[in-house]
Protein backbone atom coordinates (compact mmCIF):
# COMPACT_ATOMS: atom_id res chain seq x y z
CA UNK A 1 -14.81 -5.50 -1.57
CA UNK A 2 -11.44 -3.76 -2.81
CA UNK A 3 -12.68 -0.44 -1.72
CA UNK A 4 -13.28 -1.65 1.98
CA UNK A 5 -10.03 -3.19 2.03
CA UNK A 6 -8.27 -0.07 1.06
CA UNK A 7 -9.98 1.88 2.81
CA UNK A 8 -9.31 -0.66 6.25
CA UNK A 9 -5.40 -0.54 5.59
CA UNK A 10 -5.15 3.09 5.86
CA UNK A 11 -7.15 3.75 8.79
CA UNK A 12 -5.16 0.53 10.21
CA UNK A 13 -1.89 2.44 9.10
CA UNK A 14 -3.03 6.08 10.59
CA UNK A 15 -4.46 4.13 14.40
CA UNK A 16 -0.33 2.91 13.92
CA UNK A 17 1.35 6.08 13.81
CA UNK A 18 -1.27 7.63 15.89
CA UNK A 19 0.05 5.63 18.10
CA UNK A 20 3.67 6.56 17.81
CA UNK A 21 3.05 9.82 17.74
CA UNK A 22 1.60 9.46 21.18
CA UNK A 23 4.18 7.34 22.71
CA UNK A 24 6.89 9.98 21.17
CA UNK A 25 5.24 12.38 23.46
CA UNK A 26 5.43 10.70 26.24
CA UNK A 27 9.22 9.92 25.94
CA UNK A 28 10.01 14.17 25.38
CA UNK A 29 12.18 13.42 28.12
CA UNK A 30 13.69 10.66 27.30
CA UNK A 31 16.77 9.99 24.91
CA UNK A 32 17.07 10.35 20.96
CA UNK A 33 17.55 6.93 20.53
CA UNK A 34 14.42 5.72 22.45
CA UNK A 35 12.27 8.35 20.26
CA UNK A 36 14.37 6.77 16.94
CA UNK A 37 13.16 3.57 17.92
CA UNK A 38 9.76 4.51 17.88
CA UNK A 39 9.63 5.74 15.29
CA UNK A 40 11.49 2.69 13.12
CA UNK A 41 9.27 0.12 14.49
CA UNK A 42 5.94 2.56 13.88
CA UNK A 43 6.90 2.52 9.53
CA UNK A 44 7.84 -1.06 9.95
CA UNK A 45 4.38 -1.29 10.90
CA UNK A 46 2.66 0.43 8.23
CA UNK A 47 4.27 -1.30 6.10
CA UNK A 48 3.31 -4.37 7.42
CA UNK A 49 -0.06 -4.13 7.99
CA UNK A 50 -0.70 -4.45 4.07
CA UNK A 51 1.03 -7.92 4.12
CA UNK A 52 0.04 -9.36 7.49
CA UNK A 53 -4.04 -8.18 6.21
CA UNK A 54 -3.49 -10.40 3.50
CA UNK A 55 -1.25 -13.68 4.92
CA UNK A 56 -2.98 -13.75 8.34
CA UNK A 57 -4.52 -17.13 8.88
CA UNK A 58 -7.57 -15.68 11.31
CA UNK A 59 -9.49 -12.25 11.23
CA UNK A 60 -11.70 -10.67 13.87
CA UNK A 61 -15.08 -9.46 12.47
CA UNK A 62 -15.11 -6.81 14.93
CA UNK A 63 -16.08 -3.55 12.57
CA UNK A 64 -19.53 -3.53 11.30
CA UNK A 65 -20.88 -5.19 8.10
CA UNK A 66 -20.38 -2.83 5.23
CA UNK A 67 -17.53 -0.53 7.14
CA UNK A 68 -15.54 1.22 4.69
CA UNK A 69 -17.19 0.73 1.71
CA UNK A 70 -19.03 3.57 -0.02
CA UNK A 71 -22.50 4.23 0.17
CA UNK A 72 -23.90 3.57 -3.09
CA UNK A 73 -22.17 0.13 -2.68
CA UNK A 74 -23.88 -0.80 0.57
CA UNK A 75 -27.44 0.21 -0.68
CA UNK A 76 -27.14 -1.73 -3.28
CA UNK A 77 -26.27 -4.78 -1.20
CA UNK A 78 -29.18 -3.76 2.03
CA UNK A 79 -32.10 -6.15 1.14
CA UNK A 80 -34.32 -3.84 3.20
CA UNK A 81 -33.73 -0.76 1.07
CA UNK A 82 -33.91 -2.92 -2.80
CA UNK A 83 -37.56 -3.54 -1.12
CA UNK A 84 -38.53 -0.19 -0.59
CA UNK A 85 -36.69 1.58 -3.29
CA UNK A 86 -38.34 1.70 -7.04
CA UNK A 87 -35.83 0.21 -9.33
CA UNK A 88 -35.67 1.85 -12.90
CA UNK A 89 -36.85 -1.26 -15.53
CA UNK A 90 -33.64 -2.71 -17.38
CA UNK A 91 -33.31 -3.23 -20.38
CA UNK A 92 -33.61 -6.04 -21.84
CA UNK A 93 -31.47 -8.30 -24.15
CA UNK A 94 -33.49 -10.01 -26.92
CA UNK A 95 -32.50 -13.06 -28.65
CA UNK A 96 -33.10 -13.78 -32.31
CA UNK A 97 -34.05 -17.10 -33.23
CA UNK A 98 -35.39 -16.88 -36.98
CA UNK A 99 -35.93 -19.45 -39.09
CA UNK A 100 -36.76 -19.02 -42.67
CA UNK A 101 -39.33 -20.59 -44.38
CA UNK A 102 -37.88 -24.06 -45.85
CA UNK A 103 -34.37 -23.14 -44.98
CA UNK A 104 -33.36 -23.42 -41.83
CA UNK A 105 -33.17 -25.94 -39.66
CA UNK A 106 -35.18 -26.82 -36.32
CA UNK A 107 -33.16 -26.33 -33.46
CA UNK A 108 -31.00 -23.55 -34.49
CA UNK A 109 -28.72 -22.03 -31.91
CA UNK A 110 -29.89 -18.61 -30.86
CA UNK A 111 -27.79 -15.68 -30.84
CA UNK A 112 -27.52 -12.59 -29.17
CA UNK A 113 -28.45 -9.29 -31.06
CA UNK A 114 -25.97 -6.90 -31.93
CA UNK A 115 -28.03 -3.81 -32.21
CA UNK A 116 -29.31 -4.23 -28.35
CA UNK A 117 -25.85 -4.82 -26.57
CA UNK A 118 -24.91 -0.88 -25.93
CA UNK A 119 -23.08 0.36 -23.04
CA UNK A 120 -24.87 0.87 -19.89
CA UNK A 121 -23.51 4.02 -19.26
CA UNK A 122 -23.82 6.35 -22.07
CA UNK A 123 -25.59 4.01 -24.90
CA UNK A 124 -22.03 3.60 -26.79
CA UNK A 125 -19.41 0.39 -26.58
CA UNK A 126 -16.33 1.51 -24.50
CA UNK A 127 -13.51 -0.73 -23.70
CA UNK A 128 -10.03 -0.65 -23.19
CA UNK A 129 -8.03 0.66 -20.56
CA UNK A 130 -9.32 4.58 -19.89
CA UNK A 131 -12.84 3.20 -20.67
CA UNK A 132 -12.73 0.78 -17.98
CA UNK A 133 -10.82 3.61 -15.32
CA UNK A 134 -13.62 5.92 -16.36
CA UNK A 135 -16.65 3.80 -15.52
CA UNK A 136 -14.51 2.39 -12.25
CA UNK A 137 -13.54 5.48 -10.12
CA UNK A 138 -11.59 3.47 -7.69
CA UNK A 139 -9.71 1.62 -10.27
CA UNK A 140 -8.74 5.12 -11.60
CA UNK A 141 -7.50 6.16 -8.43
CA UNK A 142 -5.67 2.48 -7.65
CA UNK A 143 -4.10 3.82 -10.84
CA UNK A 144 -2.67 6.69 -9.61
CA UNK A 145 -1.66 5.51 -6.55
CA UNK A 146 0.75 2.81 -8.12
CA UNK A 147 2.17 5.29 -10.73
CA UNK A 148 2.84 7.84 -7.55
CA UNK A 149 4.47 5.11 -5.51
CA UNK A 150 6.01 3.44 -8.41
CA UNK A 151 7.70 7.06 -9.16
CA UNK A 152 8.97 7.62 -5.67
CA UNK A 153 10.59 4.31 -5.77
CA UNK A 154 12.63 4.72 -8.89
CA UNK A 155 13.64 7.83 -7.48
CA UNK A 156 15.24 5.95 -4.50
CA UNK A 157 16.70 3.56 -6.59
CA UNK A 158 17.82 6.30 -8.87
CA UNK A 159 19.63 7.83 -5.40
CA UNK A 160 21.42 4.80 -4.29
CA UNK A 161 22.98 3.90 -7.38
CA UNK A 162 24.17 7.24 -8.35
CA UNK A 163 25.54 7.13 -4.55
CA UNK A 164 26.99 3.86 -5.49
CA UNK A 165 28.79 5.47 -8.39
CA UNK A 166 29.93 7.73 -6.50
CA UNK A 167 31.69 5.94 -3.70
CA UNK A 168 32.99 3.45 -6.44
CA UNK A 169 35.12 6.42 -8.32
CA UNK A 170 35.90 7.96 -5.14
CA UNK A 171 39.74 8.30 -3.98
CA UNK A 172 40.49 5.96 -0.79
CA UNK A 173 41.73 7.61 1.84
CA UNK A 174 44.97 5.67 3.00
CA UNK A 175 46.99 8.19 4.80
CA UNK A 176 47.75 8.17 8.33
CA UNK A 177 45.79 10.75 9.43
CA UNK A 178 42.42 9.39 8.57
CA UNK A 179 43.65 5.44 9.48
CA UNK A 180 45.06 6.10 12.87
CA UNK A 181 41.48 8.06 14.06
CA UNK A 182 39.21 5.29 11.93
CA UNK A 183 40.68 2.56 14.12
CA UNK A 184 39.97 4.33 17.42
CA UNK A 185 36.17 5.14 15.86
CA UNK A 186 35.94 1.51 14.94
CA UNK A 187 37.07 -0.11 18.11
CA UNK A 188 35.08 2.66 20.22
CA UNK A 189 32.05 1.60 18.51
CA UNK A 190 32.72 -2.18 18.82
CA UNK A 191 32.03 -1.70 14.76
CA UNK A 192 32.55 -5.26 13.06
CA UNK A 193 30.81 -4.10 9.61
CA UNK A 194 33.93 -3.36 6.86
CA UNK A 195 33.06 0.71 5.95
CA UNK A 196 34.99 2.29 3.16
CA UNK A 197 36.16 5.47 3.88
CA UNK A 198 36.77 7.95 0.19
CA UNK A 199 37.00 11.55 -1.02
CA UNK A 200 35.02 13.46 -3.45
CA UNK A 201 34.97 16.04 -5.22
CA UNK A 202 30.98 15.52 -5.96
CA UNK A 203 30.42 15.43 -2.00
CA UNK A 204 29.50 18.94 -0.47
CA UNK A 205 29.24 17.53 3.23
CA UNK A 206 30.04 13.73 4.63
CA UNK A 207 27.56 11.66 3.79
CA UNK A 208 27.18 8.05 4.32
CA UNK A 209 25.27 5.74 2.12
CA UNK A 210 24.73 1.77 1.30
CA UNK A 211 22.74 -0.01 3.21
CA UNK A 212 24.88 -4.09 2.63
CA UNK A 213 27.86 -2.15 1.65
CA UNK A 214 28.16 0.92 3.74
CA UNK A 215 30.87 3.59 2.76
CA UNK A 216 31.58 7.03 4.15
CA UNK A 217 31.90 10.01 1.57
CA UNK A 218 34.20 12.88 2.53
CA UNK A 219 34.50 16.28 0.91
CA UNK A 220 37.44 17.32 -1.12
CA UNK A 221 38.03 20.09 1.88
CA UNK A 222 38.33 17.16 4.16
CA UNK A 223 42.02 17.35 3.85
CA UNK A 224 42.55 20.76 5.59
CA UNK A 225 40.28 19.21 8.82
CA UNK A 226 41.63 19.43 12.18
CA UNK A 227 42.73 15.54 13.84
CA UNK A 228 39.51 16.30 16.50
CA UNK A 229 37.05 17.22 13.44
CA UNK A 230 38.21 13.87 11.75
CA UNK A 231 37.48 12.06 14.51
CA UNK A 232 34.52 13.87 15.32
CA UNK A 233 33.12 13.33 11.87
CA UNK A 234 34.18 9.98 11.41
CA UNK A 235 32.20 9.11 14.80
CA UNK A 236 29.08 10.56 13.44
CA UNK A 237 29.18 8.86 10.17
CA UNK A 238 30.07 5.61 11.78
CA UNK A 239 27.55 6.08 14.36
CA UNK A 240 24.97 5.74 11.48
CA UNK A 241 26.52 2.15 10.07
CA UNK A 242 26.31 1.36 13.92
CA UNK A 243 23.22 2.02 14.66
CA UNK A 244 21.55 0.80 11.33
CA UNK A 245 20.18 3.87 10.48
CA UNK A 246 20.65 3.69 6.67
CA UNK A 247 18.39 0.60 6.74
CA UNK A 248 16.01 2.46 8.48
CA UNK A 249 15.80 5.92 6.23
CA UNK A 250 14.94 3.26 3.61
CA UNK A 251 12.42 1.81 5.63
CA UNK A 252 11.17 5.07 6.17
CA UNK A 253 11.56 6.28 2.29
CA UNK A 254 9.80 2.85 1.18
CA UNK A 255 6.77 3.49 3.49
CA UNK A 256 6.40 7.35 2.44
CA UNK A 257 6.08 5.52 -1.50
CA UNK A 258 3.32 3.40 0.00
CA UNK A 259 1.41 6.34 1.64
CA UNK A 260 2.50 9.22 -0.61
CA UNK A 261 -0.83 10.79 -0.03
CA UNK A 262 -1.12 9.99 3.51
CA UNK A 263 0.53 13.28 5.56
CA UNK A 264 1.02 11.70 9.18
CA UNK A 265 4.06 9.17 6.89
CA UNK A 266 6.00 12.34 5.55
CA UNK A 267 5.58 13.70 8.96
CA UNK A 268 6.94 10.66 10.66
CA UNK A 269 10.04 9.75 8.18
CA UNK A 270 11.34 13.42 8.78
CA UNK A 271 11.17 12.81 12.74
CA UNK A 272 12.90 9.83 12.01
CA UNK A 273 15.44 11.29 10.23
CA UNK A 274 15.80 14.45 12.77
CA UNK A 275 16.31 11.60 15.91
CA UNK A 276 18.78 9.57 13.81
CA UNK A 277 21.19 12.79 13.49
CA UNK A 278 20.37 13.49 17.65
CA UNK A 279 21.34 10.05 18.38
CA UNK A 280 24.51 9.68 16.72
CA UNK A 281 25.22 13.50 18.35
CA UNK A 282 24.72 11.64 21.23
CA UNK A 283 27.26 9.01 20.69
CA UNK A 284 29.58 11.43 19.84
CA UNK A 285 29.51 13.59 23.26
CA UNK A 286 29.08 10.47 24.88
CA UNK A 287 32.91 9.39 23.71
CA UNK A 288 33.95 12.82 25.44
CA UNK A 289 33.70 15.07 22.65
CA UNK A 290 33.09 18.86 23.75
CA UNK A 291 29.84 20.19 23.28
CA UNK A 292 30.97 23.50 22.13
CA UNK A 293 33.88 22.06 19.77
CA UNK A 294 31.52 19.70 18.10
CA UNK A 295 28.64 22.09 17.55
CA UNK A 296 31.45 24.54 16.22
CA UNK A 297 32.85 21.74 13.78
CA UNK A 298 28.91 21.01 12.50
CA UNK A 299 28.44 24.95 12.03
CA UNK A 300 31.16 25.35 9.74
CA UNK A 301 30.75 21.79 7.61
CA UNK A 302 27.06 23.31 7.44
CA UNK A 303 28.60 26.77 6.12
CA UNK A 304 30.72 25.16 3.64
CA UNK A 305 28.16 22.82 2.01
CA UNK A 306 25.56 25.60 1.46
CA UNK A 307 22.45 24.74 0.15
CA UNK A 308 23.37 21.57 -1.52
CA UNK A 309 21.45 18.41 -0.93
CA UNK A 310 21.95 14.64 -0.57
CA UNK A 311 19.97 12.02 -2.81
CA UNK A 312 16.98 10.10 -0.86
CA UNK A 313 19.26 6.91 -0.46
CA UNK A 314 22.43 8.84 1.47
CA UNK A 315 22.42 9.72 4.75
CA UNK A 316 23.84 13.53 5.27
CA UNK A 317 25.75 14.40 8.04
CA UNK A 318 23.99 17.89 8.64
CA UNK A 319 20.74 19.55 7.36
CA UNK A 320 19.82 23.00 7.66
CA UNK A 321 16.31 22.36 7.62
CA UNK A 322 17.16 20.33 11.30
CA UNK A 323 20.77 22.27 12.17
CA UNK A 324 19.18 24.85 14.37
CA UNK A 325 17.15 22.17 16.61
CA UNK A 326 20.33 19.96 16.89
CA UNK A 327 22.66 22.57 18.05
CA UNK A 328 20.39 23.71 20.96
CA UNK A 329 20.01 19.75 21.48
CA UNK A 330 23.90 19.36 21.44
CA UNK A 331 24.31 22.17 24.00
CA UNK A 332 21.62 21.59 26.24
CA UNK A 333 23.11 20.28 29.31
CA UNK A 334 21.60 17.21 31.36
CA UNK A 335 19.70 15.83 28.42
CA UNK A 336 19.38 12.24 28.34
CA UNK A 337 22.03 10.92 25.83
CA UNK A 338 22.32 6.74 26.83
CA UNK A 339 21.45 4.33 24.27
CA UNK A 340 18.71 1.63 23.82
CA UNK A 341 19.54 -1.48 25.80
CA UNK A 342 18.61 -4.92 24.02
CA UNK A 343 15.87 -5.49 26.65
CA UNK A 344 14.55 -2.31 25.71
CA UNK A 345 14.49 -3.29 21.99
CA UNK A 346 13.17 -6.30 22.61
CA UNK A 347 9.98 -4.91 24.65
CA UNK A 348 9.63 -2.26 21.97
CA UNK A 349 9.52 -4.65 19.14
CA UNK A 350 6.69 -6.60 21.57
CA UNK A 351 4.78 -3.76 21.84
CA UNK A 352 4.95 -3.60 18.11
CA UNK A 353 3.63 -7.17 17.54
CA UNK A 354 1.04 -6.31 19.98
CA UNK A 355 -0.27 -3.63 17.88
CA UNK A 356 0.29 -4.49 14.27
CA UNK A 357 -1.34 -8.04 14.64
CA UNK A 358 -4.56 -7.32 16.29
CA UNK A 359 -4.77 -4.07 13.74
CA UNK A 360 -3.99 -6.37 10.61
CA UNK A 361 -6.44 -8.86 11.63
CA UNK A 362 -9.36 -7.12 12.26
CA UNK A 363 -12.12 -6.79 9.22
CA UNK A 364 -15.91 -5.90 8.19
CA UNK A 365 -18.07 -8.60 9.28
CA UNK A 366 -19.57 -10.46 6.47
CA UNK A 367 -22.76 -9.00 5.40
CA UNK A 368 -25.16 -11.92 4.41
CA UNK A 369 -29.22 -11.92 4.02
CA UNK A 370 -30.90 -12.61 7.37
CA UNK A 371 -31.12 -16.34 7.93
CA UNK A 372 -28.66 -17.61 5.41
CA UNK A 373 -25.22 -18.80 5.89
CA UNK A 374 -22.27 -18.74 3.52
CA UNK A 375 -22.47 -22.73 3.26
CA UNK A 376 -25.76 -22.40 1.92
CA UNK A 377 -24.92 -20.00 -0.96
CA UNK A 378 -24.84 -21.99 -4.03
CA UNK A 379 -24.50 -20.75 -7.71
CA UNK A 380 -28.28 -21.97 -8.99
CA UNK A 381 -27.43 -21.27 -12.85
CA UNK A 382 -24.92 -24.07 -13.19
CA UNK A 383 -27.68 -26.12 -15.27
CA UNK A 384 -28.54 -23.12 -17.41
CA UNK A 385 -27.55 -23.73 -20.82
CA UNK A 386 -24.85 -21.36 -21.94
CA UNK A 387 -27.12 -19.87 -25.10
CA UNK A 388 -29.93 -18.50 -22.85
CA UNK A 389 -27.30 -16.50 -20.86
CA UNK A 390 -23.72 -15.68 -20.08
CA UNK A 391 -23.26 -14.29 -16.80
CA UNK A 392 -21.72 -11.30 -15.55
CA UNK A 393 -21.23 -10.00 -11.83
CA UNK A 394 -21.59 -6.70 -13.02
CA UNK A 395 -25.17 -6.95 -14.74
CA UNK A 396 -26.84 -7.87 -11.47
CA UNK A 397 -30.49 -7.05 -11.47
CA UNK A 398 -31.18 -7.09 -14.95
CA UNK A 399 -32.89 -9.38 -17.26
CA UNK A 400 -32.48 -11.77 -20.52
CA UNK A 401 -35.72 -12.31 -22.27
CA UNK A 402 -35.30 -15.25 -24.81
CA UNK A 403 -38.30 -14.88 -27.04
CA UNK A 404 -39.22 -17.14 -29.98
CA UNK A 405 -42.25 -16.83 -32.16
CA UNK A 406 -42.63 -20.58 -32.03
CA UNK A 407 -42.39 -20.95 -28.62
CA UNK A 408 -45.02 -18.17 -27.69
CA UNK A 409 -47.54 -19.68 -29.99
CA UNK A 410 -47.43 -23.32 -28.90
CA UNK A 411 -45.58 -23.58 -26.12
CA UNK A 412 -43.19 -26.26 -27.57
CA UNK A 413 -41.57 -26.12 -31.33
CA UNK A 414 -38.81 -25.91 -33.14
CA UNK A 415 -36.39 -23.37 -32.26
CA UNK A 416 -36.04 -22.09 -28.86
CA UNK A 417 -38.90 -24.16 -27.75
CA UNK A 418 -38.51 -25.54 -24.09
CA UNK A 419 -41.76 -26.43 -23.22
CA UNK A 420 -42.30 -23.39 -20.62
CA UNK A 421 -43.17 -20.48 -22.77
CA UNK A 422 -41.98 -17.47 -23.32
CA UNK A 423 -38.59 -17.33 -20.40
CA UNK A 424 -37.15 -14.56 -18.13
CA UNK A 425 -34.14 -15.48 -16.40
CA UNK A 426 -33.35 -13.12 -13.53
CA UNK A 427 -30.04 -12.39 -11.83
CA UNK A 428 -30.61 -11.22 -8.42
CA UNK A 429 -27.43 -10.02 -6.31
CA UNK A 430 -28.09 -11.41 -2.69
CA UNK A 431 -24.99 -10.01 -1.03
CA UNK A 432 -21.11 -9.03 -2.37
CA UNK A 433 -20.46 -11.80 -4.87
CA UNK A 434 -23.30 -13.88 -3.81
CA UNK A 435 -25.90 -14.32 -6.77
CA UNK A 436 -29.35 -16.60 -7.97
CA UNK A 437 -30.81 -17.20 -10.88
CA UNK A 438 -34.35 -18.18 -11.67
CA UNK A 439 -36.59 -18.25 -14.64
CA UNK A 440 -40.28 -16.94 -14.97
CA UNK A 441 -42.50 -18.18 -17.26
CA UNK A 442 -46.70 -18.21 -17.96
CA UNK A 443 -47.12 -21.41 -16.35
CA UNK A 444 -44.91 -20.40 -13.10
CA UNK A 445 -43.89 -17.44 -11.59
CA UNK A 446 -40.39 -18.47 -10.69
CA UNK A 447 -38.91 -21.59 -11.27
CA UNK A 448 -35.35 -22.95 -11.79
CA UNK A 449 -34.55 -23.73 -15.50
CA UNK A 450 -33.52 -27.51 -15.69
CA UNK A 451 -35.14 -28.47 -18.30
CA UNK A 452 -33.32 -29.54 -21.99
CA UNK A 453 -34.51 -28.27 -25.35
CA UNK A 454 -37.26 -30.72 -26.86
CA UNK A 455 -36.78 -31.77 -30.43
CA UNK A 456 -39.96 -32.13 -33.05
């Protein structure tokens, strides 16, 4: 069922950042970087857990039959309560097999009745679109959900390419001044990535942006910066392309489209976000940058950009929503400041695995009637012919009556004749897409229909 599926991923997707959350905790005393990590590999998750659901090639029936789907759903399917429970009559469907007098001929196809096909619902025909979303309440909200996410990822894409604009009409900068501190910042870093470094006049703080083709934006005020706030500044910003952190906003940004409604993924982008700016703070006191000079160089960028913002795709170099938190982070003395090792990303992105595949494979446990299999489910209509009914999933439970004049007077005739009377075929749902068909009659109570229409 769709709805237990959906309903599976995003309790799979809240036991994942549950998770992180918890680990996060833990780690308080440990570095920005470590809690960054975290973080990263907890949306990477969520996002994954859709995908892996689908594409694993095993699954562990470990929740119970029925889990996650609503009520009214697993009622319908509990042979125990369909025994007990009164079921309203349906309605039936009559088909018209008239002959006239002298000119028709024997053996004429039936048809259905127009006048007694209405809509279950109300008694009126609705189709289309909205008629379909109003009798399916999860398909209306499956609706919304893709508009909602759909509309947060245009606005992303929106964001980058205006940022790509933006970097593309920029004006280099060339001079010596910004080259001669850009090559210490690269070689500190070990950076091998190409970054294009330009002015703005469109850029009210330094921003960096493109996630193949990173570039660092610079203010038009840039010019009148002191050599150590160039430096400074160009750490920070390089720090980001470093550390891969514009890949992982995106991450982030593509996971809050998938869960827009789900609060723990807003909550856990931001902290993303907030560690991303610690750890590149890090980096830069780490290269023996002052503590006091470099919190006095973020105060006043902060000052001058005012309450201007950065698109979703950028990557600002100062927030005001996190300033006050970084600054008591930046001059905090003996807080931890080192980097993750490879070892430690490579146990983190175990731990990960460890998690996400267990969590993506487990699923509802097959609800089937007591003593049958799902081998011995076979579709018992197949020799129906297609005249006495056409089947539908959704009209399980209800009957066909094929009545002919004929037919009720001798048994066999022209017409619908079929040597068994007047004919009931019943659709009974046995479990979730799991149906049989038989046919009452006078002469039998229930019997399977095989037999062919008998000419005069």
């Amino acid at each position: 069922m769709m709805e237990s599926a959906v309903v599976a991923i995003i309790v799979k997707a809240t036991l994942v950042l549950l998770a992180a959350f918890g680990l996060t905790a833990l780690l308080r005393g440990a570095s920005a970087a470590a809690r960054h990590a975290v973080w990263s590999a907890a949306l990477v998750g969520v996002i994954a857990v859709p995908a892996l659901t689908m594409v694993l090639p095993w699954r562990m029936d470990v929740l119970p039959p029925g889990w996650g789907a609503p009520s009214g759903d697993a009622a319908a399917i509990s042979a125990d309560a369909l025994a007990d429970t009164p079921m309203p009559t349906p309605t039936p469907t009559t088909w018209n097999d008239e002959v006239a007098d002298g000119g028709g001929s024997a053996g004429t196809a039936a048809t259905p009745s127009s006048a007694g096909i209405t809509d279950r619902a109300g008694g009126t025909e609705s189709s289309g679109f909205f008629g379909r979303l109003a009798r399916d309440p999860w398909r209306l909200a499956l609706s919304a959900w893709l508009a909602i996410a759909a509309l947060i990822l245009l606005r992303i894409l929106a964001g980058m390419a205006w940022m790509w604009r933006l970097a593309r009409r920029a004006e280099p900068l060339s001079g010596p001044q910004w080259l001669l501190p850009l090559g210490r910042v690269t070689e500190r870093l070990n950076l091998r990535t190409a970054v294009r470094v330009v002015r703005s006049d469109a850029a009210a703080m330094p921003v960096t942006c493109g996630v193949l083709r990173p570039a660092v934006v610079l203010p038009e005020e840039s010019d009148g910066w002191s050599e150590e706030r160039r430096e400074a500044v160009l750490l920070h910003e390089l720090a980001h392309v470093h550390r891969g952190d514009l890949a992982t906003h995106l991450i982030a940004w593509v996971a809050c489209a998938l869960y827009w409604f789900h609060p723990l993924a807003w909550i856990a982008a931001r902290r993303l976000r907030h560690e991303s700016e610690r750890a590149c703070d890090d980096l830069v006191l780490g290269a023996g940058t002052r503590a006091s000079e470099y919190a006095a160089h973020l105060l006043d960028i902060v000052r001058a950009a005012g309450r201007s913002n950065a698109p979703a795709a950028a990557v600002p170099m100062a927030q005001r929503s996190s300033f006050e938190g970084r600054l008591l982070a930046i001059l905090e003395p003996g807080v931890a400041r080192h980097a993750m090792t490879a070892r430690r990303k490579l146990a983190l992105a175990a731990g990960l695995a460890l998690v996400v595949l267990p969590l993506a494979a487990m699923a509802p446990a097959q609800m089937r009637p007591d003593g049958v299999t799902a081998e011995e489910h076979t579709w018992e209509a197949e020799n129906l012919p297609a005249e006495w009914i056409a089947f539908d999933p959704s009209t399980a439970n209800e009957k066909v009556e094929k009545k002919d004049p004929k037919a009720e007077a001798g048994g066999i005739g022209d017409g619908l004749g079929n040597g068994i009377g007047d004919g009931v075929v019943t659709v009974e749902k046995l479990a979730p897409f799991q149906y049989q068909t038989s046919v009452s009659t006078s002469q039998s109570e229930s019997q399977s229909y095989t037999k062919t229409k008998e000419q005069k």
